[in-house]
Protein backbone atom coordinates (compact mmCIF):
# COMPACT_ATOMS: atom_id res chain seq x y z
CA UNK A 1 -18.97 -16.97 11.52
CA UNK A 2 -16.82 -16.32 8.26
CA UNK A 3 -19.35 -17.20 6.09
CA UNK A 4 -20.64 -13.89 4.76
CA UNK A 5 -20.64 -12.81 1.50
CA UNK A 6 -18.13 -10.09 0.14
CA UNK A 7 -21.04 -8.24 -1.23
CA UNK A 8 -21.72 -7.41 2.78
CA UNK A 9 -18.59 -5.75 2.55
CA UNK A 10 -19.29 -2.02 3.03
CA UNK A 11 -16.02 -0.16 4.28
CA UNK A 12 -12.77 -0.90 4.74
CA UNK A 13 -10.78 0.96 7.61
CA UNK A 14 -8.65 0.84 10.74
CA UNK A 15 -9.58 -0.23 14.52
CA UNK A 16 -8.88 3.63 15.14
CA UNK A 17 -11.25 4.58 12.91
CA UNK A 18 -14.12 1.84 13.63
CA UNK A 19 -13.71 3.04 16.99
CA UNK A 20 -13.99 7.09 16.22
CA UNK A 21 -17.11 6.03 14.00
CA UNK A 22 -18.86 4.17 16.89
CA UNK A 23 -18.26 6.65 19.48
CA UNK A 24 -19.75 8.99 16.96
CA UNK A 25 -22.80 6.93 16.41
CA UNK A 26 -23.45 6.60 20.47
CA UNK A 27 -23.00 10.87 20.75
CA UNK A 28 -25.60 11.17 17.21
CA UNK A 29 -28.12 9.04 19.08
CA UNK A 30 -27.78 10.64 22.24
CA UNK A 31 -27.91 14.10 21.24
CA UNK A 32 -24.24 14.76 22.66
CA UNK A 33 -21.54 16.34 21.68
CA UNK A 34 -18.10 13.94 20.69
CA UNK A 35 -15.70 15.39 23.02
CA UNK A 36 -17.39 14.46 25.89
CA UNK A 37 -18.68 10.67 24.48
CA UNK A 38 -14.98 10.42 23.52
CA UNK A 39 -14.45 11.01 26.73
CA UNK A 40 -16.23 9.29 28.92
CA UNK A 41 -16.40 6.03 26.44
CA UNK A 42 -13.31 6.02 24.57
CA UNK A 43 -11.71 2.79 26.44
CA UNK A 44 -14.95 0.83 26.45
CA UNK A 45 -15.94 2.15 22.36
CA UNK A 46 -17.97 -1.06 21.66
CA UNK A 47 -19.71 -1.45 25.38
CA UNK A 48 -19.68 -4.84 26.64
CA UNK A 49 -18.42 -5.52 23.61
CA UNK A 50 -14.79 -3.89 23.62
CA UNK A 51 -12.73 -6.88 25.14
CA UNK A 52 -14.50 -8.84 22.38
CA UNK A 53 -13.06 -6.30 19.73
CA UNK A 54 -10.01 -5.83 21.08
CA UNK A 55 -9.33 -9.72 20.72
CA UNK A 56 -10.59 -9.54 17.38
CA UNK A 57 -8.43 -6.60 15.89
CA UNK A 58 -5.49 -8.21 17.68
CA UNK A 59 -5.90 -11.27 15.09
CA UNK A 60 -5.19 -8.49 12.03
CA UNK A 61 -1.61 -9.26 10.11
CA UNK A 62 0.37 -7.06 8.33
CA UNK A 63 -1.68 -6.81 4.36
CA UNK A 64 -4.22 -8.09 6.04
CA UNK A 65 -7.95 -5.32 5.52
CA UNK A 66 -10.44 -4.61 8.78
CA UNK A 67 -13.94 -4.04 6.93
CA UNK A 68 -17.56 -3.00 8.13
CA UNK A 69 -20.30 -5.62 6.77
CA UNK A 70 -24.08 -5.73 6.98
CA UNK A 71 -26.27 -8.53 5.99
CA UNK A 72 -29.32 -6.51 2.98
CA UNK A 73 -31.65 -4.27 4.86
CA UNK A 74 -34.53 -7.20 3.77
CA UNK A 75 -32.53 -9.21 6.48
CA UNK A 76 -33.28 -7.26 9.14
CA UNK A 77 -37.08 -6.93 8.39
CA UNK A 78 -37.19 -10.82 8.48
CA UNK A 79 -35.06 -10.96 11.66
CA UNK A 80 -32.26 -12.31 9.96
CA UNK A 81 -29.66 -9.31 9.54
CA UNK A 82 -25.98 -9.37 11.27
CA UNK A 83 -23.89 -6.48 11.48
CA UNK A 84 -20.35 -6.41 12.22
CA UNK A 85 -16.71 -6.20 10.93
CA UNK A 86 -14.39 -8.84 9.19
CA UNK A 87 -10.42 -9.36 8.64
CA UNK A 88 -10.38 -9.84 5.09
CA UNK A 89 -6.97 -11.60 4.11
CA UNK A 90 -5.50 -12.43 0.27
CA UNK A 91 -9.31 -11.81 -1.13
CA UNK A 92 -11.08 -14.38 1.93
CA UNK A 93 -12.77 -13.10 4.61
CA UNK A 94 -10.71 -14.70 7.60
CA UNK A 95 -12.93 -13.96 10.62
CA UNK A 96 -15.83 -11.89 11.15
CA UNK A 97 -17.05 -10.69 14.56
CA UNK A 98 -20.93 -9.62 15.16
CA UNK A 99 -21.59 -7.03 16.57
CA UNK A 100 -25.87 -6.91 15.67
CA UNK A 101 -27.94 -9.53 14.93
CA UNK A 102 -31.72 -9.39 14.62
């Protein structure tokens, strides 16, 4: 799916720090502390989902920007919201990969 709009564009970043962000997430909703999320989970940082990700980030070029997206929160009360990151490259989004959908 490249088909989202640039308005779902929320942050722009770097695998590193999509990955630091997630682990985060997983230790806020677990009540843990980082370090030991980080590490216990810092090879597998997107769950079943890492070889996934690590395919995807491997598609990034040089000038080429990793960003964040989510579909509007009115998405996800309809069941229709997606969540996930995209390679945006000379202004297009390039590829996106989904990491939630309701």
């Amino acid at each position: 799916m490249t088909d989202i709009p640039h308005e779902w564009l929320q942050r722009v970043g770097t695998p590193e720090e999509f990955e630091r962000a997630r682990l985060e997430r997983t230790a806020a909703a677990f009540n843990l502390p980082f370090e030991k999320v980080a590490e216990k989970f810092a090879a597998c940082p997107f769950g079943e989902m890492t070889d996934s990700w690590r395919r995807f980030v491997q598609s990034l070029r040089e000038g080429d920007e990793l960003w964040s997206f989510s579909s509007p929160d009115v998405t996800f009360s309809k069941k229709l919201g997606c969540q996930g990151y995209a390679i945006v490259r000379d202004g297009i989004i390039h590829e996106t990969l989904i990491t939630l959908q309701t």
